[in-house]
PDB file of N, CA and C in Angstrom:
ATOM      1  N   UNK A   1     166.408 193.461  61.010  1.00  0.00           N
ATOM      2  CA  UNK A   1     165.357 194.457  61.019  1.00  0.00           C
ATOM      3  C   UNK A   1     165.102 194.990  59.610  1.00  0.00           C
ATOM      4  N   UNK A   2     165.935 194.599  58.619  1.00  0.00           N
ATOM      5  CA  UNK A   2     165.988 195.444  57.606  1.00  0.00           C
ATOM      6  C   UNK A   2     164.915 194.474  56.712  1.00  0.00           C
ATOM      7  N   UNK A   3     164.791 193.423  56.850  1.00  0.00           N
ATOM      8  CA  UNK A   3     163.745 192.238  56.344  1.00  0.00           C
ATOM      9  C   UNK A   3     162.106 192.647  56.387  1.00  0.00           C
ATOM     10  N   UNK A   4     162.415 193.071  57.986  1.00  0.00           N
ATOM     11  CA  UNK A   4     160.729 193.469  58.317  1.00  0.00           C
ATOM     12  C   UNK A   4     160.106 194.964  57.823  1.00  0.00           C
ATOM     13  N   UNK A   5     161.187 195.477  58.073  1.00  0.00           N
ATOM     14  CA  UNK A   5     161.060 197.077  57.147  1.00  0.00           C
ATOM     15  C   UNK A   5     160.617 196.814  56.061  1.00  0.00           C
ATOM     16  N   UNK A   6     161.010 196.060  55.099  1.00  0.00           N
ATOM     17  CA  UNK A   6     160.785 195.591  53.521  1.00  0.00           C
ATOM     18  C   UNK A   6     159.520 195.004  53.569  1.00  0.00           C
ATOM     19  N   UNK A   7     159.318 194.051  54.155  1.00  0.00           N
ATOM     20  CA  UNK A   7     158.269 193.483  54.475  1.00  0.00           C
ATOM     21  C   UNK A   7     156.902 193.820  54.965  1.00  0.00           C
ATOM     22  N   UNK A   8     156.978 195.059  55.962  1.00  0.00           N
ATOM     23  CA  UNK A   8     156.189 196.472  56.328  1.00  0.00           C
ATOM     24  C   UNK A   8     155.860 196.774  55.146  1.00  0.00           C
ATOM     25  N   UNK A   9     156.953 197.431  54.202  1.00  0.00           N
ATOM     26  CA  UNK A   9     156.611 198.394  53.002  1.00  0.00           C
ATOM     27  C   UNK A   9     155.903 197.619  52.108  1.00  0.00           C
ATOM     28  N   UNK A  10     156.098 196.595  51.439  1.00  0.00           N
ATOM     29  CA  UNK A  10     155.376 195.459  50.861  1.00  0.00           C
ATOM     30  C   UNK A  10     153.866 195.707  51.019  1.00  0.00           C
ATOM     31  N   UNK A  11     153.608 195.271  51.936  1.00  0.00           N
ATOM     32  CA  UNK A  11     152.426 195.050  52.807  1.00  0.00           C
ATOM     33  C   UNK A  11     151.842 196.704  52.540  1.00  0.00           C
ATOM     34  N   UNK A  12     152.182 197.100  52.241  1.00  0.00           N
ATOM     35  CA  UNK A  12     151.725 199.190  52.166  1.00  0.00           C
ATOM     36  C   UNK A  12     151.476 199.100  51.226  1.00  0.00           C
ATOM     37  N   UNK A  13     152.198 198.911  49.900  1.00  0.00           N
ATOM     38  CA  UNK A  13     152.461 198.637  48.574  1.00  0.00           C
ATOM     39  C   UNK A  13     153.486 199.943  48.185  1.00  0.00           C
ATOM     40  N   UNK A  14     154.356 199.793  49.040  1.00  0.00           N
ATOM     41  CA  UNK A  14     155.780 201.163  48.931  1.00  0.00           C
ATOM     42  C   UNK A  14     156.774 200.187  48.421  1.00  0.00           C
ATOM     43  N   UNK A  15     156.662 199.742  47.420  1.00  0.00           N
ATOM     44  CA  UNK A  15     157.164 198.784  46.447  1.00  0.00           C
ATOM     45  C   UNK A  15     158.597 199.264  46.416  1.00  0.00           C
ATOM     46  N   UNK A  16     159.321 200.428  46.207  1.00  0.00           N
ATOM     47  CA  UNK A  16     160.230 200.917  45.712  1.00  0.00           C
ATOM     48  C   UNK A  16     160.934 200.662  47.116  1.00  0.00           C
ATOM     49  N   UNK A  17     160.536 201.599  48.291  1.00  0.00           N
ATOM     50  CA  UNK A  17     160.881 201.325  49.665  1.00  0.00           C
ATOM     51  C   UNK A  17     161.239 199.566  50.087  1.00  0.00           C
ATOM     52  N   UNK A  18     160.336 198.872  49.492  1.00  0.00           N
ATOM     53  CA  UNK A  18     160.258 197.434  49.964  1.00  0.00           C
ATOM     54  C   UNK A  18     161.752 196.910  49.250  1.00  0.00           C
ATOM     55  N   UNK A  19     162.143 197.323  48.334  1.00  0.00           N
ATOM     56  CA  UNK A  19     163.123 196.925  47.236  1.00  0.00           C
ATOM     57  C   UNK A  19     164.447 197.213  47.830  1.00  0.00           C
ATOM     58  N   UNK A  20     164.604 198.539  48.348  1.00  0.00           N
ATOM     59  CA  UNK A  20     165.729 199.200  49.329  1.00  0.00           C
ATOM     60  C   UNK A  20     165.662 198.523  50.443  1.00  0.00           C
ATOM     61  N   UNK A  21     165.188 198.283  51.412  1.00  0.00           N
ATOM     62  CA  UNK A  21     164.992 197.724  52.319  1.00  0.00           C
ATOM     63  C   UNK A  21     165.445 196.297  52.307  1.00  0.00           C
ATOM     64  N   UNK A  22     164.855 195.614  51.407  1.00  0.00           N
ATOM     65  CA  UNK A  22     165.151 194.192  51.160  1.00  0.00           C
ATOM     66  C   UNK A  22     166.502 193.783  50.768  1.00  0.00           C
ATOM     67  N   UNK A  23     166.760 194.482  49.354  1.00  0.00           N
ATOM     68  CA  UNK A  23     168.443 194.503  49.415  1.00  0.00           C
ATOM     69  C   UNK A  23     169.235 194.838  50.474  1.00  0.00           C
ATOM     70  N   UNK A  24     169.144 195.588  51.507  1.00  0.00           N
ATOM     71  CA  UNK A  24     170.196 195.573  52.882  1.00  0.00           C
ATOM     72  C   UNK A  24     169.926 194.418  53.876  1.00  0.00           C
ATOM     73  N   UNK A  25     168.553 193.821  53.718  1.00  0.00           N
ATOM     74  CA  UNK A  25     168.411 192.693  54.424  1.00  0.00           C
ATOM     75  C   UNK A  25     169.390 191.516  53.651  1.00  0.00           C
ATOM     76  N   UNK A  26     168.837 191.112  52.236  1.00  0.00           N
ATOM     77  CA  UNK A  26     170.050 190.476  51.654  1.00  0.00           C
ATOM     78  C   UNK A  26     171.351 190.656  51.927  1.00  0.00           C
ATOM     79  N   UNK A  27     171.870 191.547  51.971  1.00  0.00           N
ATOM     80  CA  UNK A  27     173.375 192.011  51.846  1.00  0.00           C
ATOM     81  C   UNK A  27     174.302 192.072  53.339  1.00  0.00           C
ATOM     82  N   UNK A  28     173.034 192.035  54.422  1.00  0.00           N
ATOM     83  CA  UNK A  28     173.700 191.585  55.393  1.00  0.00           C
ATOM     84  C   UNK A  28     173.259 190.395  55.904  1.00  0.00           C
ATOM     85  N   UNK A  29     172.317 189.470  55.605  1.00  0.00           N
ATOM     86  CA  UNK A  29     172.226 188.208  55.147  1.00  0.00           C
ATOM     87  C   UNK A  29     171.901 187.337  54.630  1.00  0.00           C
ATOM     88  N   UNK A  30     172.910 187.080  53.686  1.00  0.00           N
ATOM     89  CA  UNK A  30     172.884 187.017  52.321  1.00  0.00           C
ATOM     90  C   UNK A  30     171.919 185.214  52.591  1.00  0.00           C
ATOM     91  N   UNK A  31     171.963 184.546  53.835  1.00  0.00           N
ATOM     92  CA  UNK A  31     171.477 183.232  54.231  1.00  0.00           C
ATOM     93  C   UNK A  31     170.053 182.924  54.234  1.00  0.00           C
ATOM     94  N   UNK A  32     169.773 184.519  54.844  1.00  0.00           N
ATOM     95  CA  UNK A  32     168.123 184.403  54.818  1.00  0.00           C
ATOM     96  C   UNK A  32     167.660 184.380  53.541  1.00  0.00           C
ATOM     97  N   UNK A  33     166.802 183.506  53.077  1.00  0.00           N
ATOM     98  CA  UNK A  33     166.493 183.564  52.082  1.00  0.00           C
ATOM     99  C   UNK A  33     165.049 184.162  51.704  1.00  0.00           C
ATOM    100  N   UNK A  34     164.141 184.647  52.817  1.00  0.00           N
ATOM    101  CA  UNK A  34     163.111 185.299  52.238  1.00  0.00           C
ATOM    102  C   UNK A  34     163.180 186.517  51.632  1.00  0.00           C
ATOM    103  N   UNK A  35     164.034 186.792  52.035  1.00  0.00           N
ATOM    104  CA  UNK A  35     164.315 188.353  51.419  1.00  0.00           C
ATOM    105  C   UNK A  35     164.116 188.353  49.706  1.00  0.00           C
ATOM    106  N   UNK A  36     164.959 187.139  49.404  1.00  0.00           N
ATOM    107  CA  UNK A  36     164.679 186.955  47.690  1.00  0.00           C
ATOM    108  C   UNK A  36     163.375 187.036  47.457  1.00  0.00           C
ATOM    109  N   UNK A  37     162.601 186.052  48.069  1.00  0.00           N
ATOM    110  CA  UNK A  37     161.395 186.066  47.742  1.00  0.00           C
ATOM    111  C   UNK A  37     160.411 186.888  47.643  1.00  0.00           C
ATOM    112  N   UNK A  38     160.818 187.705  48.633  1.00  0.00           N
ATOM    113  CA  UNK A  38     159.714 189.222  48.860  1.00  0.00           C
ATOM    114  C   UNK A  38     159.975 190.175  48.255  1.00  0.00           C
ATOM    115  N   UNK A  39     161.496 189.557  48.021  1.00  0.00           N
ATOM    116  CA  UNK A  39     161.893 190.903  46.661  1.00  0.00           C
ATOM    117  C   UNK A  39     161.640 190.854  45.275  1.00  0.00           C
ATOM    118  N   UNK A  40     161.588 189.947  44.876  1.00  0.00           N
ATOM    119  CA  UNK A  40     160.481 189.059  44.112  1.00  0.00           C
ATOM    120  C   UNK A  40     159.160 189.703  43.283  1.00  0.00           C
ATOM    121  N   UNK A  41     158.076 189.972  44.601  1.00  0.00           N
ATOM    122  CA  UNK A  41     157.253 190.536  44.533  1.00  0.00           C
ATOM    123  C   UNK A  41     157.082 192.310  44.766  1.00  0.00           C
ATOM    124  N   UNK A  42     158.151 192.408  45.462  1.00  0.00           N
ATOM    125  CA  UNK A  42     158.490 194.012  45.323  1.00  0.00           C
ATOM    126  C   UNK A  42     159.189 194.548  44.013  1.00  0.00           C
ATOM    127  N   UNK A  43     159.866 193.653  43.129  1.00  0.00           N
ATOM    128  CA  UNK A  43     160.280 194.131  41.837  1.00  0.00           C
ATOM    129  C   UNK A  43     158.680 194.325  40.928  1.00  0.00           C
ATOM    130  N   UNK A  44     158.165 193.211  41.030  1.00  0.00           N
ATOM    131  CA  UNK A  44     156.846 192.726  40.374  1.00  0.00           C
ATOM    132  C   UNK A  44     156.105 194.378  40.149  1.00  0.00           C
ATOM    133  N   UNK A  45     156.206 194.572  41.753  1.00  0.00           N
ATOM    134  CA  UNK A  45     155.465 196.296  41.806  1.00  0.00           C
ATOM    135  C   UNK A  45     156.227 197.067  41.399  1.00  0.00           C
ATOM    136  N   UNK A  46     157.044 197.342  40.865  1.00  0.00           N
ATOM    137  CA  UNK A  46     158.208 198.427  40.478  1.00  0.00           C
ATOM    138  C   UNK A  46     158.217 198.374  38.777  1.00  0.00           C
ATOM    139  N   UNK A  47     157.306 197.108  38.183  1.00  0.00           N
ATOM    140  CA  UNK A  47     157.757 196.614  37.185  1.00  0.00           C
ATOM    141  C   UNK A  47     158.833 196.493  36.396  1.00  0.00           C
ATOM    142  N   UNK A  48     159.471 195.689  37.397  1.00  0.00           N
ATOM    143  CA  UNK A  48     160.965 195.520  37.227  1.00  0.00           C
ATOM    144  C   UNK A  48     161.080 193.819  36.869  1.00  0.00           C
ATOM    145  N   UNK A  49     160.032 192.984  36.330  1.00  0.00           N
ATOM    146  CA  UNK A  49     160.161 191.636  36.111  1.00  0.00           C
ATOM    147  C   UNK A  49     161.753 190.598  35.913  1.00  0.00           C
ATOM    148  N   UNK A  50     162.294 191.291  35.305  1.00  0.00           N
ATOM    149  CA  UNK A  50     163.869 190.742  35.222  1.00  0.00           C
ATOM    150  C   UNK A  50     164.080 190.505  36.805  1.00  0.00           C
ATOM    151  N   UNK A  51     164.303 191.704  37.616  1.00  0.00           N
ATOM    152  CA  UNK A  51     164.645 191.345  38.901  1.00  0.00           C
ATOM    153  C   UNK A  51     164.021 190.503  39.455  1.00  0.00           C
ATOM    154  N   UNK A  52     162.469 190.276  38.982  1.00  0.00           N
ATOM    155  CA  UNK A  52     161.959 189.622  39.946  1.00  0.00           C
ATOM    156  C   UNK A  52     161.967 188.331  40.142  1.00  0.00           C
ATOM    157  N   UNK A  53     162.024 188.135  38.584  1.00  0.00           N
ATOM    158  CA  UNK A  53     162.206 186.837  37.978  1.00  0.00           C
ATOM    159  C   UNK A  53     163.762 185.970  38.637  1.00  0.00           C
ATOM    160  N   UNK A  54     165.178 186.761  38.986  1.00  0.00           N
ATOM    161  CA  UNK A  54     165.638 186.178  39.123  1.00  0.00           C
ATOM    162  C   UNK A  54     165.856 186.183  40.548  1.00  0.00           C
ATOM    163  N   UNK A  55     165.213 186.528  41.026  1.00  0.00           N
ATOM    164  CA  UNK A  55     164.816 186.647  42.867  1.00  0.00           C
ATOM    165  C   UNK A  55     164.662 185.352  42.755  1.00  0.00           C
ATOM    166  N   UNK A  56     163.031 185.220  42.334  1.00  0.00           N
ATOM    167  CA  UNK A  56     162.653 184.184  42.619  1.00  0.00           C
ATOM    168  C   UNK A  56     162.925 183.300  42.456  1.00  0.00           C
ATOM    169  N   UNK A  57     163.614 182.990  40.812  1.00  0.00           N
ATOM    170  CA  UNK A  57     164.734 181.441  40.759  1.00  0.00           C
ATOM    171  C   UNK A  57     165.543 181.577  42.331  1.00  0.00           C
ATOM    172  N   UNK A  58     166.095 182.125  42.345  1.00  0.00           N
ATOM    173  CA  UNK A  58     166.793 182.148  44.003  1.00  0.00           C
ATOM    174  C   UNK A  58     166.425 181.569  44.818  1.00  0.00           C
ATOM    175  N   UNK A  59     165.239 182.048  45.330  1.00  0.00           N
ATOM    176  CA  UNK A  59     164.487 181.760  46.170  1.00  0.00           C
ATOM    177  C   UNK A  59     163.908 180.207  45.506  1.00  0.00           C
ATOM    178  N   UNK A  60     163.764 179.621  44.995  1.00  0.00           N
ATOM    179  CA  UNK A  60     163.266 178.296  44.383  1.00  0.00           C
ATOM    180  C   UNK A  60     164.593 177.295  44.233  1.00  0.00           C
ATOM    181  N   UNK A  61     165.963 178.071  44.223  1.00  0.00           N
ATOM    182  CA  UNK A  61     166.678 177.139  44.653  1.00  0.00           C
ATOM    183  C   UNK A  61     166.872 176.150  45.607  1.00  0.00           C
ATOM    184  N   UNK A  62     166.149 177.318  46.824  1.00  0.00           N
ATOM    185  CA  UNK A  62     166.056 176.590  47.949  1.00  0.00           C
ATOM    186  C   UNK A  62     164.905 175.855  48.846  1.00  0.00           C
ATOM    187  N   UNK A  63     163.471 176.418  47.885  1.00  0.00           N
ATOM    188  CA  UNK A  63     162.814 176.115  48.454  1.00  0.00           C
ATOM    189  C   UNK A  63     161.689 175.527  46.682  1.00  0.00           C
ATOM    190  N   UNK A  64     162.314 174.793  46.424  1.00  0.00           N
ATOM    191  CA  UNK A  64     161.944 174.305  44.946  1.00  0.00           C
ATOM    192  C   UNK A  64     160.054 173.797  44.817  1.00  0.00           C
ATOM    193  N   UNK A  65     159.780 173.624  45.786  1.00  0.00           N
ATOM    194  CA  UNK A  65     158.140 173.308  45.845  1.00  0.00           C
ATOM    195  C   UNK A  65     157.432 174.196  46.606  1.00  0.00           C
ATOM    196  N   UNK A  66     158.041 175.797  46.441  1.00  0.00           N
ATOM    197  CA  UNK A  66     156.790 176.620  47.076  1.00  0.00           C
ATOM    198  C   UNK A  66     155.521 176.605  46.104  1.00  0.00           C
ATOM    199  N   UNK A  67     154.474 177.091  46.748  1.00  0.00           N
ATOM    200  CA  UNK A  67     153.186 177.574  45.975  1.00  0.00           C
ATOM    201  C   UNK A  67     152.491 178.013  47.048  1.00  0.00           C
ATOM    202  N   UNK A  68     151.451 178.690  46.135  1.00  0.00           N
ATOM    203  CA  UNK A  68     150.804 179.888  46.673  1.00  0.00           C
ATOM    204  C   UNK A  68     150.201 179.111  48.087  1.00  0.00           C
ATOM    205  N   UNK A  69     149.146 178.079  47.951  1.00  0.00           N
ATOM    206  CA  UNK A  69     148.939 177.778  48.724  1.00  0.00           C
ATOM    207  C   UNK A  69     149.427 177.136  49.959  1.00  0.00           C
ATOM    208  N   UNK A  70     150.795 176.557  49.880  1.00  0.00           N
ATOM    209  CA  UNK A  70     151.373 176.861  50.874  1.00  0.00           C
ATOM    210  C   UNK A  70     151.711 178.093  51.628  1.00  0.00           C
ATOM    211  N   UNK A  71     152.224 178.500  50.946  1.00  0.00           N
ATOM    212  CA  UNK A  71     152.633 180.206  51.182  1.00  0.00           C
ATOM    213  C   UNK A  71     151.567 180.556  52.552  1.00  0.00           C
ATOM    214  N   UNK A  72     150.305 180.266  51.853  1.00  0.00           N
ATOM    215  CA  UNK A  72     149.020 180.553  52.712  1.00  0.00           C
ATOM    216  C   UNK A  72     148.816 179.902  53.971  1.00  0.00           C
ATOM    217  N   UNK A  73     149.349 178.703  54.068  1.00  0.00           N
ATOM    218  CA  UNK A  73     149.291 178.110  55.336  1.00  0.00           C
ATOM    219  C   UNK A  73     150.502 178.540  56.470  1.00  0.00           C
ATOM    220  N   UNK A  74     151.787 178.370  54.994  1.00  0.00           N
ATOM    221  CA  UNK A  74     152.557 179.440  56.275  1.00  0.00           C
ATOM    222  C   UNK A  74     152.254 180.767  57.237  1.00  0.00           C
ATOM    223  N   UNK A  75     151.574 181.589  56.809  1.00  0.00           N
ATOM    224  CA  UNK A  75     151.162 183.097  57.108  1.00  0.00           C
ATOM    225  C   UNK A  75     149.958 183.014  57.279  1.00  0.00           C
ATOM    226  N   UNK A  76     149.211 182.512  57.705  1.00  0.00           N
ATOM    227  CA  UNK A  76     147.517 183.020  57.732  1.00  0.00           C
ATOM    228  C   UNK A  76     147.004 183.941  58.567  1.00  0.00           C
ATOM    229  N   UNK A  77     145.955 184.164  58.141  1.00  0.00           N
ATOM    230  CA  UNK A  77     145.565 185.598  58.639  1.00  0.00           C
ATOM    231  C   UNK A  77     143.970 185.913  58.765  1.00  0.00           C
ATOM    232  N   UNK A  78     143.632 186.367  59.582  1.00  0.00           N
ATOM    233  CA  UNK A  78     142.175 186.508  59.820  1.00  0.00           C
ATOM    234  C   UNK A  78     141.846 188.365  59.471  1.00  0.00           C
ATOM    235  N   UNK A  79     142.797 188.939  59.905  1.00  0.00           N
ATOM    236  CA  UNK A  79     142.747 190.425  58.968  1.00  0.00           C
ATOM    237  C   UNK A  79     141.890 190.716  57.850  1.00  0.00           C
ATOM    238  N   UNK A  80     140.932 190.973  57.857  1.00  0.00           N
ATOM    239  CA  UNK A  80     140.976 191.508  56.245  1.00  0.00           C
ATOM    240  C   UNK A  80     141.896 192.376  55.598  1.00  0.00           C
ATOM    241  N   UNK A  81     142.338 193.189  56.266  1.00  0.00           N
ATOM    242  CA  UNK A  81     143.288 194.319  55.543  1.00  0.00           C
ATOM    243  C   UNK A  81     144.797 193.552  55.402  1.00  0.00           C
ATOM    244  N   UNK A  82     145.002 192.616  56.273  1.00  0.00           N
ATOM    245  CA  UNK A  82     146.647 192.146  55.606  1.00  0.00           C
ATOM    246  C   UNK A  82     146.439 191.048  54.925  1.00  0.00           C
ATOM    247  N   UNK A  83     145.290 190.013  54.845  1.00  0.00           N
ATOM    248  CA  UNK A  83     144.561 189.492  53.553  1.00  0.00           C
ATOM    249  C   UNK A  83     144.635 190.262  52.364  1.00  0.00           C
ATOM    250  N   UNK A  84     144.167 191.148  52.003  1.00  0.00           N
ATOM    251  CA  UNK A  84     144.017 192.041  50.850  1.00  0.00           C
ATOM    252  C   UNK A  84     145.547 192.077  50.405  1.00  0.00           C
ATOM    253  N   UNK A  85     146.176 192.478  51.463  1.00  0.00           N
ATOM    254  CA  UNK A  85     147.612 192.848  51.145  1.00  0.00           C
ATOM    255  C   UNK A  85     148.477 192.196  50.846  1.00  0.00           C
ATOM    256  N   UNK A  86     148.420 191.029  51.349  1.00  0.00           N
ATOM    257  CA  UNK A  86     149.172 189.224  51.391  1.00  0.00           C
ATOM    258  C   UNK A  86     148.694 188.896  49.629  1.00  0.00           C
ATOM    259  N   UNK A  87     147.528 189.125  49.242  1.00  0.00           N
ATOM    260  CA  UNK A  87     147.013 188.652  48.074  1.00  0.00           C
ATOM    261  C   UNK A  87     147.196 189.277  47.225  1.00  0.00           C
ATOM    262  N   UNK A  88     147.910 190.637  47.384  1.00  0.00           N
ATOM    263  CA  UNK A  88     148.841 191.568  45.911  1.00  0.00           C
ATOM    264  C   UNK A  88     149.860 190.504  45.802  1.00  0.00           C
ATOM    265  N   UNK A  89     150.793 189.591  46.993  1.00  0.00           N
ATOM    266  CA  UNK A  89     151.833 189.201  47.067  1.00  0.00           C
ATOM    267  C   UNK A  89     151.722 188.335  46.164  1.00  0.00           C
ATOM    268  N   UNK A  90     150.605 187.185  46.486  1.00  0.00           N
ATOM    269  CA  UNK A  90     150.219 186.275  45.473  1.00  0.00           C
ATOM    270  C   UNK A  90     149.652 186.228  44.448  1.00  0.00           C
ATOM    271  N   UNK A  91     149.906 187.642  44.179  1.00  0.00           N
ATOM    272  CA  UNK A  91     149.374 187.752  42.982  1.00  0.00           C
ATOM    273  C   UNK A  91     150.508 188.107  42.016  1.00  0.00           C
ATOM    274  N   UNK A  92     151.484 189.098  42.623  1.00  0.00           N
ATOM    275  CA  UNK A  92     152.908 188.992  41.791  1.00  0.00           C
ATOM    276  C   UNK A  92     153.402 187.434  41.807  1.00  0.00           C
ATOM    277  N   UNK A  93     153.353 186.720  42.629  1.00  0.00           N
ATOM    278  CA  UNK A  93     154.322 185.421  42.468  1.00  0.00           C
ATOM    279  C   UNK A  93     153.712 184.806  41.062  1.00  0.00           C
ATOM    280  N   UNK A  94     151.992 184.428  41.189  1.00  0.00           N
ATOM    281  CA  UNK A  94     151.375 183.942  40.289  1.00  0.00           C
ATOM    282  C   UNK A  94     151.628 184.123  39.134  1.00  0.00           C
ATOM    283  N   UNK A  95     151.931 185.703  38.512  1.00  0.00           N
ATOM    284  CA  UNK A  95     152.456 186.111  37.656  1.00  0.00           C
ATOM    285  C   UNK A  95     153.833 185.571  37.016  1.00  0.00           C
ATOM    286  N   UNK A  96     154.611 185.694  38.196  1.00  0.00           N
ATOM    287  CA  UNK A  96     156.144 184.873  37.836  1.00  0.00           C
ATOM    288  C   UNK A  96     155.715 183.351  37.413  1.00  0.00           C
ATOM    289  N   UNK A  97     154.846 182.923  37.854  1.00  0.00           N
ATOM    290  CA  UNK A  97     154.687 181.508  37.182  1.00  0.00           C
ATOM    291  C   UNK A  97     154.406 180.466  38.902  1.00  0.00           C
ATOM    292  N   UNK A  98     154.691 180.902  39.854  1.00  0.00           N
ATOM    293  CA  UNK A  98     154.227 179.974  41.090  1.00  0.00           C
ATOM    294  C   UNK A  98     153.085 179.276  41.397  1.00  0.00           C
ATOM    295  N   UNK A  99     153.040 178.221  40.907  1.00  0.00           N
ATOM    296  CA  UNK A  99     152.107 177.218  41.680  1.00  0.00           C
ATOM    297  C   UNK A  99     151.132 177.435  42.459  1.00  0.00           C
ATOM    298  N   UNK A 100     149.536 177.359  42.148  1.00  0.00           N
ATOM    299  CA  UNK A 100     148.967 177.455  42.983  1.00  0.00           C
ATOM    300  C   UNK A 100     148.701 176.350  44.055  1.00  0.00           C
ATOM    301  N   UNK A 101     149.164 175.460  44.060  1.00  0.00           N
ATOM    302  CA  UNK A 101     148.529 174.294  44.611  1.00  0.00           C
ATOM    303  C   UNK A 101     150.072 173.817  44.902  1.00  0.00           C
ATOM    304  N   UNK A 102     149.962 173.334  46.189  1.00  0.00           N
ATOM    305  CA  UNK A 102     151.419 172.562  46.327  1.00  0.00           C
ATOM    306  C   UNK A 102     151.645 171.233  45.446  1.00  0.00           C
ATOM    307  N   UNK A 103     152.379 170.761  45.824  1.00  0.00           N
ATOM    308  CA  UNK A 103     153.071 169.305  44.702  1.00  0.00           C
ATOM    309  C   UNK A 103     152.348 168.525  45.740  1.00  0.00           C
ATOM    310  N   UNK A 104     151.804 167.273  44.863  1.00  0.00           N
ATOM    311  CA  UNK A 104     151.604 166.167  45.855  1.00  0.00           C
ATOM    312  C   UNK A 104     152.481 165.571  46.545  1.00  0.00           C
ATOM    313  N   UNK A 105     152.435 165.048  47.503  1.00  0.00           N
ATOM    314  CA  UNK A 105     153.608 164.410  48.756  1.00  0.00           C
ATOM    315  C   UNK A 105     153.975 162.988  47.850  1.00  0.00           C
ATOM    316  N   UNK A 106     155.156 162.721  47.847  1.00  0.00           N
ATOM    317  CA  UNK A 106     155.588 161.432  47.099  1.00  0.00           C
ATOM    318  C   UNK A 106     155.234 160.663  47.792  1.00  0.00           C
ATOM    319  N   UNK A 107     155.105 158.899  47.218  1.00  0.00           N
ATOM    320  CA  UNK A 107     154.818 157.781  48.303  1.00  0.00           C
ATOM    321  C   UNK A 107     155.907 157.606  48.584  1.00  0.00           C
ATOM    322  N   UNK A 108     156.047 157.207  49.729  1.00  0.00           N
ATOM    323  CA  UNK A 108     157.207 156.142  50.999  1.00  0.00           C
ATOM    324  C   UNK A 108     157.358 154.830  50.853  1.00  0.00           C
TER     325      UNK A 108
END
């Protein structure tokens, strides 16, 4: 629960809240790995770039070919208002340096 709390606040732009939140999601599991990622973009708002920066290596450990536009297919949304809000997100990642465009699929 402590993931979605963070994730709530995010989405608000209670950046600082999203940051607290997210670290207790980390810390009680430490497996999930979105938490890095969203924390990521909740440092981004805090302008805390160091943190965010090494969130996100984290988070790219494990998931080494995110980009934005994936990101987008994962979560889509017909909202305008959690559109708007989703697109602060991608807009901190962008900043960190994330890919807009996924990697092309290797040949077989």
């Amino acid at each position: 629960m402590y993931f979605f709390a963070g994730f709530a606040a995010l989405h608000i732009s209670d950046d600082q809240a999203a940051v607290r939140w997210l670290l207790k999601a980390r810390q009680t599991n430490p497996t999930f790995n979105l938490s890095s990622l969203y924390l990521a973009a909740a440092y981004v708002g805090i302008g805390e770039e160091e943190n965010a920066q090494a969130n996100l290596a984290e988070y790219l450990k494990v998931r080494p070919t995110f980009s934005i536009a994936g990101w987008k297919k994962w979560v889509p949304t017909r909202n305008p208002v959690v559109a708007k809000q989703r697109e602060r997100m991608s807009d901190a990642w962008r900043r960190l340096g994330v890919p807009e465009d996924e990697p092309p699929v290797a040949d077989r």
